[in-house]
C-alpha atoms as a PDB file:
ATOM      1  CA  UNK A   1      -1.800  10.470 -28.491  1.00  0.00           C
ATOM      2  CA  UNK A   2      -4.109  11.752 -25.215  1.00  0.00           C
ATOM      3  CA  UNK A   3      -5.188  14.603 -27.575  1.00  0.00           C
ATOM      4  CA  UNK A   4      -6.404  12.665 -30.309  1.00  0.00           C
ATOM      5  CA  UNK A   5      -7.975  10.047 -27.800  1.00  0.00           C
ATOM      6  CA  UNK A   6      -9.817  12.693 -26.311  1.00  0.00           C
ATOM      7  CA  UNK A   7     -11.004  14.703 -29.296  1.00  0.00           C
ATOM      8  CA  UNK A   8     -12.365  11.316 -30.081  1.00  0.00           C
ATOM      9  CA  UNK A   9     -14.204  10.643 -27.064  1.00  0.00           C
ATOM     10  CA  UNK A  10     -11.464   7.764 -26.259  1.00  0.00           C
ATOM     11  CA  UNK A  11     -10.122   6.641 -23.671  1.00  0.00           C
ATOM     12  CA  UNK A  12      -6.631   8.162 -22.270  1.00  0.00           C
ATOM     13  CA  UNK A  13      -3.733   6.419 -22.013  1.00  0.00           C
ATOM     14  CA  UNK A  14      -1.149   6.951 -18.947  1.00  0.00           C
ATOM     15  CA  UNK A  15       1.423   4.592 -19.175  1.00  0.00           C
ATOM     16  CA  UNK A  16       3.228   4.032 -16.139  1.00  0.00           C
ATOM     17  CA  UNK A  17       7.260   4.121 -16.501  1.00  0.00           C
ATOM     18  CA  UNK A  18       7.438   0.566 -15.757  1.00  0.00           C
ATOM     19  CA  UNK A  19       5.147   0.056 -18.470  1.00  0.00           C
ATOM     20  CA  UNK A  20       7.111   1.489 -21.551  1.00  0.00           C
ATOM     21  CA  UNK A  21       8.103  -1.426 -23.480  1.00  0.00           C
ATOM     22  CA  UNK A  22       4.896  -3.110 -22.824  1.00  0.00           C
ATOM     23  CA  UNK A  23       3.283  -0.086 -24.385  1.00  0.00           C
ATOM     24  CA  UNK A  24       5.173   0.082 -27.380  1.00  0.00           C
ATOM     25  CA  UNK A  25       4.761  -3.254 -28.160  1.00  0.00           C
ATOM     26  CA  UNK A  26       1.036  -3.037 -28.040  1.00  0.00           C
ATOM     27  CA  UNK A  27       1.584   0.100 -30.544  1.00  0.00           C
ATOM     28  CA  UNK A  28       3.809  -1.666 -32.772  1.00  0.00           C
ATOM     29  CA  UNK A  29       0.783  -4.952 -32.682  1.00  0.00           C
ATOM     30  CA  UNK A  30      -1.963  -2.425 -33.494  1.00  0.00           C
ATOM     31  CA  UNK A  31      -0.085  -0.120 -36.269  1.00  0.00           C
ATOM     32  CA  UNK A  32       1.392  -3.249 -38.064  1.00  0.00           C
ATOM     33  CA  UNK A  33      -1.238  -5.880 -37.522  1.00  0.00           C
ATOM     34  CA  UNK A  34      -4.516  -3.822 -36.308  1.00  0.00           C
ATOM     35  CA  UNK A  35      -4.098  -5.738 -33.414  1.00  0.00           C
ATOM     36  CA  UNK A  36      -5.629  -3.279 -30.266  1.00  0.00           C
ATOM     37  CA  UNK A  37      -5.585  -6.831 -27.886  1.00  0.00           C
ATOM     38  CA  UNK A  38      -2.863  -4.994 -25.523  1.00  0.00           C
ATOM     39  CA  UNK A  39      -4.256  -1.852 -25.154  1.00  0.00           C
ATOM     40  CA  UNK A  40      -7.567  -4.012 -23.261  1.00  0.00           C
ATOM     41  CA  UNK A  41      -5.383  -3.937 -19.621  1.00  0.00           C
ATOM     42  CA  UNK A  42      -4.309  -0.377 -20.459  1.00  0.00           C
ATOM     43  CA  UNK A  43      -7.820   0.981 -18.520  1.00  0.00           C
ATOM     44  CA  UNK A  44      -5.652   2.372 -15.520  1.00  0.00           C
ATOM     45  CA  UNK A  45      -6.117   6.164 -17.114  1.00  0.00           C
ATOM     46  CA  UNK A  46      -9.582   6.000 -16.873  1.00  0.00           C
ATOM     47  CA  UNK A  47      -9.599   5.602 -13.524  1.00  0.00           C
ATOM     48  CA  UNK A  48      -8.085   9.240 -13.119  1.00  0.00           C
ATOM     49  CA  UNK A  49      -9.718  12.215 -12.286  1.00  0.00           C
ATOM     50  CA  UNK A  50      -8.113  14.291 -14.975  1.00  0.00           C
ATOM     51  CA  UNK A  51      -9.928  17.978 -13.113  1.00  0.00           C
ATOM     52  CA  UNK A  52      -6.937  18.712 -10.729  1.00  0.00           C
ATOM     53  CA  UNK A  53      -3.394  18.191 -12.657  1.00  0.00           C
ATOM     54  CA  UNK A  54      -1.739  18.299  -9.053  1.00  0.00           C
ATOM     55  CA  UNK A  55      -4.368  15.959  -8.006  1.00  0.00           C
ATOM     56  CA  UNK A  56      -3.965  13.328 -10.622  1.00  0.00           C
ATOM     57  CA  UNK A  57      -0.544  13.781 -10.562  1.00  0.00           C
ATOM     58  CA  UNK A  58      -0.508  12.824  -6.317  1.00  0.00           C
ATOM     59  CA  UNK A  59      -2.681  10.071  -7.143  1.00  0.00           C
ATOM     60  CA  UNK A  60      -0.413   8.354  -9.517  1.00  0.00           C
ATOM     61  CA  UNK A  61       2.115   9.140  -7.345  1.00  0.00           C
ATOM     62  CA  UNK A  62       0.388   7.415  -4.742  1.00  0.00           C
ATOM     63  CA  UNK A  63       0.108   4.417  -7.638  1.00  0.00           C
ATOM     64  CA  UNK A  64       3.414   4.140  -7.967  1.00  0.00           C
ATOM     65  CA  UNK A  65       3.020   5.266 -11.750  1.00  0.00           C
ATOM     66  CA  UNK A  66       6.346   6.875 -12.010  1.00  0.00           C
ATOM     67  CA  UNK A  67       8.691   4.437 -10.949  1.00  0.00           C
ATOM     68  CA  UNK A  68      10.880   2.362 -13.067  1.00  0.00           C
ATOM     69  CA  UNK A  69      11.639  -0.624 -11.334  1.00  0.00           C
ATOM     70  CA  UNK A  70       8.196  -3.451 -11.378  1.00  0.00           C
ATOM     71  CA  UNK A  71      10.739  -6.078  -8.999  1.00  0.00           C
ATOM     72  CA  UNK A  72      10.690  -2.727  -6.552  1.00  0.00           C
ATOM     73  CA  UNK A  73       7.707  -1.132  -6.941  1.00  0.00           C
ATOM     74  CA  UNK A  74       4.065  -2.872  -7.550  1.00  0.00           C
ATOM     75  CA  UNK A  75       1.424  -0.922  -9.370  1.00  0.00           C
ATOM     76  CA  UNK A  76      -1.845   0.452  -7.207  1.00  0.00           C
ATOM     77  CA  UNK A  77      -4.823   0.425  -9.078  1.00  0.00           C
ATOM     78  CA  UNK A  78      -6.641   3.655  -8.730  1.00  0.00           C
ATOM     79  CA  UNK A  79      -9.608   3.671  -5.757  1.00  0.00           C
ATOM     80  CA  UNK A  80      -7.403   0.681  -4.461  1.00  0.00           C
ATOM     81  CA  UNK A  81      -5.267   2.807  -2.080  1.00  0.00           C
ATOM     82  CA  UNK A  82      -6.404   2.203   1.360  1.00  0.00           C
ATOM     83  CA  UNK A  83      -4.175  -1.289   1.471  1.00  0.00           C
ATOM     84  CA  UNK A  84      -1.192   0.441  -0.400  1.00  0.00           C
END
């Protein structure tokens, strides 16, 4: 999906594990009802800097983006990680 996205200029989405069924809901609302509505509070990718793939990777570490639990673990917003 990042491919096509990005060959079209879009946006990337990173969808954080905690995140999943959110995510494909918002799919399942655009492909049956053209509804993109979700996808507005997906912005998180963009605020990656995609250069480094160990970088970006540290960063959403540091974000929290790969942990399952949201009762456990609260998502960081990118450039917000000086109070995490």
């Amino acid at each position: 999906m990042n491919a096509e996205l990005s060959s079209a200029d879009g946006c990337r989405i990173a969808c954080p594990r905690s995140f999943v069924r959110n995510t494909w809901d918002c799919l399942q609302s655009l492909t049956r009802n053209g509804e993109p509505a979700g996808f507005q509070n997906q912005e998180r990718a963009s605020r990656f800097d995609y250069e480094d793939l160990d970088t970006v990777i540290g960063e959403m570490r540091k974000c929290n983006e790969f942990e399952r639990s949201t009762t456990q673990f609260k998502l960081v917003m990118p450039g917000n990680l000086a109070g995490a």
